[in-house]
C-alpha atoms as a PDB file:
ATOM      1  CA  UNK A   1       0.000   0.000   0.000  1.00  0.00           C
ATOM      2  CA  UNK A   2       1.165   3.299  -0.983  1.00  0.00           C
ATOM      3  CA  UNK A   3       1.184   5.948   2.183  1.00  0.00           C
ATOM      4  CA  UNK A   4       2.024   9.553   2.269  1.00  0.00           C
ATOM      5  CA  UNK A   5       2.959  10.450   5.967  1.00  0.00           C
ATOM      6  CA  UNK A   6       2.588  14.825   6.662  1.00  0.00           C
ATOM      7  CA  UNK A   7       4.389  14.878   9.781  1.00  0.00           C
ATOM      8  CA  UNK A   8       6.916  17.849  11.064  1.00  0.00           C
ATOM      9  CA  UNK A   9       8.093  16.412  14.239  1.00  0.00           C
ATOM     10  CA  UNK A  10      11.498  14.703  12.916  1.00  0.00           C
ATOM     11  CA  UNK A  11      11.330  11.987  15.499  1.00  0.00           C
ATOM     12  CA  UNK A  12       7.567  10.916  14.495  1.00  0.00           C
ATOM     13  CA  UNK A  13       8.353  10.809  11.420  1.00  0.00           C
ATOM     14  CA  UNK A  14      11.024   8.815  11.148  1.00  0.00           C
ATOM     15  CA  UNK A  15       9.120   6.959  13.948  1.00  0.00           C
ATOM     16  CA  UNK A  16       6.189   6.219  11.219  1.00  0.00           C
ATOM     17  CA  UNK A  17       8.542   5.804   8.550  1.00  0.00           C
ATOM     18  CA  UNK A  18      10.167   3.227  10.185  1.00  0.00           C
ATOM     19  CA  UNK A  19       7.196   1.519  11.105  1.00  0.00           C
ATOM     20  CA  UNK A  20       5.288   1.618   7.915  1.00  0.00           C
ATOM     21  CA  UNK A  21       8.173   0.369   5.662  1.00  0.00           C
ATOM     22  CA  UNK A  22       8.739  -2.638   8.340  1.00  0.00           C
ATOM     23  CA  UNK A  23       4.956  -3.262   7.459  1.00  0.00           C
ATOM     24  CA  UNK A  24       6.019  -3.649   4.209  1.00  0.00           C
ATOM     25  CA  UNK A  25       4.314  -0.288   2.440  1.00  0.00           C
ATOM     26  CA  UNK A  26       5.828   1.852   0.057  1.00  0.00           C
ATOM     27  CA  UNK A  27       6.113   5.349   2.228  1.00  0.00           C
ATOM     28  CA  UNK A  28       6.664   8.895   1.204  1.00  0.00           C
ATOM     29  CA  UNK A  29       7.181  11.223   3.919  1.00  0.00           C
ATOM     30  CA  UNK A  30       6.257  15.168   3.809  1.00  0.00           C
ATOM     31  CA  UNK A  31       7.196  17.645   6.993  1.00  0.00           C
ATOM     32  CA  UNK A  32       4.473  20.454   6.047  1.00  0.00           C
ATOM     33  CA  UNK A  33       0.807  20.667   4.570  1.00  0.00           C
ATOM     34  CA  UNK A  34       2.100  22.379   1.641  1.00  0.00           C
ATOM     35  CA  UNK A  35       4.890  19.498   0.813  1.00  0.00           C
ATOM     36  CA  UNK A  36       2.320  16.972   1.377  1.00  0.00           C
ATOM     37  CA  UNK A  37      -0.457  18.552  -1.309  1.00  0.00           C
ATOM     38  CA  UNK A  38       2.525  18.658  -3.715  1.00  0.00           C
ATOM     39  CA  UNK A  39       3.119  14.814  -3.216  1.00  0.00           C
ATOM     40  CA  UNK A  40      -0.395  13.821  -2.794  1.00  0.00           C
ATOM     41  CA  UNK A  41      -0.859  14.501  -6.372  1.00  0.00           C
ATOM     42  CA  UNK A  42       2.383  13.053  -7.347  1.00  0.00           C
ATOM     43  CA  UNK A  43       2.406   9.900  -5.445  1.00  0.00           C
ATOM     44  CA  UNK A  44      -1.364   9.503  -5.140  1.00  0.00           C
ATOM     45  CA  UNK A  45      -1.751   7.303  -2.109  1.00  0.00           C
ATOM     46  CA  UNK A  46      -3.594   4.301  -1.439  1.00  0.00           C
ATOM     47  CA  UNK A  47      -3.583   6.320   2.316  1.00  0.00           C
ATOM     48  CA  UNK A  48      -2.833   9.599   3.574  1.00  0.00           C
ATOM     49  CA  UNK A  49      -1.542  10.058   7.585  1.00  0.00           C
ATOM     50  CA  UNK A  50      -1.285  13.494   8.409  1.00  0.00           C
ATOM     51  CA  UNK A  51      -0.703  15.904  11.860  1.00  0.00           C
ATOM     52  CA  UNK A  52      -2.984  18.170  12.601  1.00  0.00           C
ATOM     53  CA  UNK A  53      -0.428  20.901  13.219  1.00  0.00           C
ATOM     54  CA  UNK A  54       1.887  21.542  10.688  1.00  0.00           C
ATOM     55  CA  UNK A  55       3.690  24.715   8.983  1.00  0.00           C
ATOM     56  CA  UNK A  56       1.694  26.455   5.661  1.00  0.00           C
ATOM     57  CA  UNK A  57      -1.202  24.232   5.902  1.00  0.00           C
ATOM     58  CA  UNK A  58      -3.467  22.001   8.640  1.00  0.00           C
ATOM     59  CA  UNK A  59      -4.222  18.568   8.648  1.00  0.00           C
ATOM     60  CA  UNK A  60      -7.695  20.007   8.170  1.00  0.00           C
ATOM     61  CA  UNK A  61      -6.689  21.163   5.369  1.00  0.00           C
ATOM     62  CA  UNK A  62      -5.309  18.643   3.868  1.00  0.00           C
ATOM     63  CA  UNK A  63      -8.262  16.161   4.763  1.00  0.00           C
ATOM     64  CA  UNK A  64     -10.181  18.615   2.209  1.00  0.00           C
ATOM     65  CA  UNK A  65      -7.602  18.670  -0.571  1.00  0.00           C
ATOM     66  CA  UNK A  66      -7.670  14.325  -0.452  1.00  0.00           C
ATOM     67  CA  UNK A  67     -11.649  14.253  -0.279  1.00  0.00           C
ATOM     68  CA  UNK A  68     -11.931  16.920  -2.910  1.00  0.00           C
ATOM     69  CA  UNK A  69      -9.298  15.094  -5.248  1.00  0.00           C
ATOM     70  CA  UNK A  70     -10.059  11.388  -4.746  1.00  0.00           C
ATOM     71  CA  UNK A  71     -14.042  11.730  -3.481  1.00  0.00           C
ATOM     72  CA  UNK A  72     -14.006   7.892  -3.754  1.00  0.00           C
ATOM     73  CA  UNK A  73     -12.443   7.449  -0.868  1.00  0.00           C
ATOM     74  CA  UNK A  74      -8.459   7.875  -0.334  1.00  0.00           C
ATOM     75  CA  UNK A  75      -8.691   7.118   3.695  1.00  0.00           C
ATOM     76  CA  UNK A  76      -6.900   9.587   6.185  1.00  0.00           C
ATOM     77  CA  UNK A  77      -5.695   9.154   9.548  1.00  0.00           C
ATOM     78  CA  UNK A  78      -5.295  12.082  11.418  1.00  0.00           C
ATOM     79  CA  UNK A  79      -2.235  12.186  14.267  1.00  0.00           C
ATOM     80  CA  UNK A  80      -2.613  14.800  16.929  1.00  0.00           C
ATOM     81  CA  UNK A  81      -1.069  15.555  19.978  1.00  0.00           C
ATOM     82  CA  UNK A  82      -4.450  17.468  21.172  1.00  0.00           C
ATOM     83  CA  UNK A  83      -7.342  15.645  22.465  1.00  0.00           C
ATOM     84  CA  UNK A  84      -9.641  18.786  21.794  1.00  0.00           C
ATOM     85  CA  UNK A  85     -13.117  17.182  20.961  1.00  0.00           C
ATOM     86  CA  UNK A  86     -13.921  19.874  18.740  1.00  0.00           C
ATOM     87  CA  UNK A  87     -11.191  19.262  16.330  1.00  0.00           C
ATOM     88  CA  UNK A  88     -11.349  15.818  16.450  1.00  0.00           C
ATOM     89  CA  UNK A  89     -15.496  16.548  15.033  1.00  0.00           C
ATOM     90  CA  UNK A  90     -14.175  18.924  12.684  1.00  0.00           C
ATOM     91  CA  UNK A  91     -11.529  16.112  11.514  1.00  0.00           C
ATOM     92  CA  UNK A  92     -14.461  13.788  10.767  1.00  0.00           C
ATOM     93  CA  UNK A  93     -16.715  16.407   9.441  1.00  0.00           C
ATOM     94  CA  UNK A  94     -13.705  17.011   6.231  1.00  0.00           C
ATOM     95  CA  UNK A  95     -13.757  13.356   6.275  1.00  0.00           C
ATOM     96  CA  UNK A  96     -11.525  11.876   8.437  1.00  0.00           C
ATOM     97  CA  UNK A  97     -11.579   7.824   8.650  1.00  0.00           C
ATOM     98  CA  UNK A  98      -9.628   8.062  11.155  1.00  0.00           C
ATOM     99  CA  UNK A  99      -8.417   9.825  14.605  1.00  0.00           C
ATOM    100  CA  UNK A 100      -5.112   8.423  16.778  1.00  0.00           C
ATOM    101  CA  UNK A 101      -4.057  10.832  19.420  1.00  0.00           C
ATOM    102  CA  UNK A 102      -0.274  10.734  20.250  1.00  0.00           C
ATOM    103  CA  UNK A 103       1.650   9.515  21.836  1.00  0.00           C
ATOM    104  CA  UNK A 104       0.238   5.907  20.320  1.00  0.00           C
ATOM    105  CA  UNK A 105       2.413   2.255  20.050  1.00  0.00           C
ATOM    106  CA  UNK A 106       3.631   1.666  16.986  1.00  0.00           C
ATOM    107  CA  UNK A 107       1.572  -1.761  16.617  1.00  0.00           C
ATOM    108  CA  UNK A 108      -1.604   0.760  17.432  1.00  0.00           C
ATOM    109  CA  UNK A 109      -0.631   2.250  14.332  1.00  0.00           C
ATOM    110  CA  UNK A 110       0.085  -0.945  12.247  1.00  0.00           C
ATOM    111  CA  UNK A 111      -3.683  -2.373  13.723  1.00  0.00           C
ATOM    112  CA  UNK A 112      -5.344   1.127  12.912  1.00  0.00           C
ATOM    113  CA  UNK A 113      -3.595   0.868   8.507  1.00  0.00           C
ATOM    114  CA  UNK A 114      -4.355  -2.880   8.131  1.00  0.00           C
ATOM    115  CA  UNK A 115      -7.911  -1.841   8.862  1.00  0.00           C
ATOM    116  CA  UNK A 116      -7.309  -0.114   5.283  1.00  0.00           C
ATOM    117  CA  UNK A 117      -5.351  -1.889   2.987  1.00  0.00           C
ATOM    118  CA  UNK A 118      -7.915  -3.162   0.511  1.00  0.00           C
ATOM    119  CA  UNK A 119      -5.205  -5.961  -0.786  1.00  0.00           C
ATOM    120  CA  UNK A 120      -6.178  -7.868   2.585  1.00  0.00           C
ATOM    121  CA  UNK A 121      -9.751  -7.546   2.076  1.00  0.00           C
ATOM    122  CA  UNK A 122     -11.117 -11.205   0.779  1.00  0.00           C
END
Protein backbone atom coordinates (compact mmCIF):
# COMPACT_ATOMS: atom_id res chain seq x y z
CA UNK A 1 0.00 0.00 0.00
CA UNK A 2 1.17 3.30 -0.98
CA UNK A 3 1.18 5.95 2.18
CA UNK A 4 2.02 9.55 2.27
CA UNK A 5 2.96 10.45 5.97
CA UNK A 6 2.59 14.82 6.66
CA UNK A 7 4.39 14.88 9.78
CA UNK A 8 6.92 17.85 11.06
CA UNK A 9 8.09 16.41 14.24
CA UNK A 10 11.50 14.70 12.92
CA UNK A 11 11.33 11.99 15.50
CA UNK A 12 7.57 10.92 14.50
CA UNK A 13 8.35 10.81 11.42
CA UNK A 14 11.02 8.82 11.15
CA UNK A 15 9.12 6.96 13.95
CA UNK A 16 6.19 6.22 11.22
CA UNK A 17 8.54 5.80 8.55
CA UNK A 18 10.17 3.23 10.19
CA UNK A 19 7.20 1.52 11.11
CA UNK A 20 5.29 1.62 7.91
CA UNK A 21 8.17 0.37 5.66
CA UNK A 22 8.74 -2.64 8.34
CA UNK A 23 4.96 -3.26 7.46
CA UNK A 24 6.02 -3.65 4.21
CA UNK A 25 4.31 -0.29 2.44
CA UNK A 26 5.83 1.85 0.06
CA UNK A 27 6.11 5.35 2.23
CA UNK A 28 6.66 8.89 1.20
CA UNK A 29 7.18 11.22 3.92
CA UNK A 30 6.26 15.17 3.81
CA UNK A 31 7.20 17.64 6.99
CA UNK A 32 4.47 20.45 6.05
CA UNK A 33 0.81 20.67 4.57
CA UNK A 34 2.10 22.38 1.64
CA UNK A 35 4.89 19.50 0.81
CA UNK A 36 2.32 16.97 1.38
CA UNK A 37 -0.46 18.55 -1.31
CA UNK A 38 2.53 18.66 -3.71
CA UNK A 39 3.12 14.81 -3.22
CA UNK A 40 -0.39 13.82 -2.79
CA UNK A 41 -0.86 14.50 -6.37
CA UNK A 42 2.38 13.05 -7.35
CA UNK A 43 2.41 9.90 -5.44
CA UNK A 44 -1.36 9.50 -5.14
CA UNK A 45 -1.75 7.30 -2.11
CA UNK A 46 -3.59 4.30 -1.44
CA UNK A 47 -3.58 6.32 2.32
CA UNK A 48 -2.83 9.60 3.57
CA UNK A 49 -1.54 10.06 7.58
CA UNK A 50 -1.29 13.49 8.41
CA UNK A 51 -0.70 15.90 11.86
CA UNK A 52 -2.98 18.17 12.60
CA UNK A 53 -0.43 20.90 13.22
CA UNK A 54 1.89 21.54 10.69
CA UNK A 55 3.69 24.71 8.98
CA UNK A 56 1.69 26.45 5.66
CA UNK A 57 -1.20 24.23 5.90
CA UNK A 58 -3.47 22.00 8.64
CA UNK A 59 -4.22 18.57 8.65
CA UNK A 60 -7.69 20.01 8.17
CA UNK A 61 -6.69 21.16 5.37
CA UNK A 62 -5.31 18.64 3.87
CA UNK A 63 -8.26 16.16 4.76
CA UNK A 64 -10.18 18.62 2.21
CA UNK A 65 -7.60 18.67 -0.57
CA UNK A 66 -7.67 14.33 -0.45
CA UNK A 67 -11.65 14.25 -0.28
CA UNK A 68 -11.93 16.92 -2.91
CA UNK A 69 -9.30 15.09 -5.25
CA UNK A 70 -10.06 11.39 -4.75
CA UNK A 71 -14.04 11.73 -3.48
CA UNK A 72 -14.01 7.89 -3.75
CA UNK A 73 -12.44 7.45 -0.87
CA UNK A 74 -8.46 7.88 -0.33
CA UNK A 75 -8.69 7.12 3.69
CA UNK A 76 -6.90 9.59 6.18
CA UNK A 77 -5.69 9.15 9.55
CA UNK A 78 -5.29 12.08 11.42
CA UNK A 79 -2.24 12.19 14.27
CA UNK A 80 -2.61 14.80 16.93
CA UNK A 81 -1.07 15.55 19.98
CA UNK A 82 -4.45 17.47 21.17
CA UNK A 83 -7.34 15.64 22.46
CA UNK A 84 -9.64 18.79 21.79
CA UNK A 85 -13.12 17.18 20.96
CA UNK A 86 -13.92 19.87 18.74
CA UNK A 87 -11.19 19.26 16.33
CA UNK A 88 -11.35 15.82 16.45
CA UNK A 89 -15.50 16.55 15.03
CA UNK A 90 -14.18 18.92 12.68
CA UNK A 91 -11.53 16.11 11.51
CA UNK A 92 -14.46 13.79 10.77
CA UNK A 93 -16.72 16.41 9.44
CA UNK A 94 -13.71 17.01 6.23
CA UNK A 95 -13.76 13.36 6.28
CA UNK A 96 -11.53 11.88 8.44
CA UNK A 97 -11.58 7.82 8.65
CA UNK A 98 -9.63 8.06 11.16
CA UNK A 99 -8.42 9.82 14.60
CA UNK A 100 -5.11 8.42 16.78
CA UNK A 101 -4.06 10.83 19.42
CA UNK A 102 -0.27 10.73 20.25
CA UNK A 103 1.65 9.52 21.84
CA UNK A 104 0.24 5.91 20.32
CA UNK A 105 2.41 2.26 20.05
CA UNK A 106 3.63 1.67 16.99
CA UNK A 107 1.57 -1.76 16.62
CA UNK A 108 -1.60 0.76 17.43
CA UNK A 109 -0.63 2.25 14.33
CA UNK A 110 0.09 -0.94 12.25
CA UNK A 111 -3.68 -2.37 13.72
CA UNK A 112 -5.34 1.13 12.91
CA UNK A 113 -3.60 0.87 8.51
CA UNK A 114 -4.36 -2.88 8.13
CA UNK A 115 -7.91 -1.84 8.86
CA UNK A 116 -7.31 -0.11 5.28
CA UNK A 117 -5.35 -1.89 2.99
CA UNK A 118 -7.91 -3.16 0.51
CA UNK A 119 -5.20 -5.96 -0.79
CA UNK A 120 -6.18 -7.87 2.58
CA UNK A 121 -9.75 -7.55 2.08
CA UNK A 122 -11.12 -11.21 0.78
Amino acid sequence: MKILVAEDDQLMLKMLEFRLKKDGHEVIVTHDGREALEKINDFQPDLVITDIMMPYLSGLEIIGAVKKKYPTGTPVIILSGMGQENVVLEAFQLGADDYITKPFSPNELSVRVRRFDVSLVK
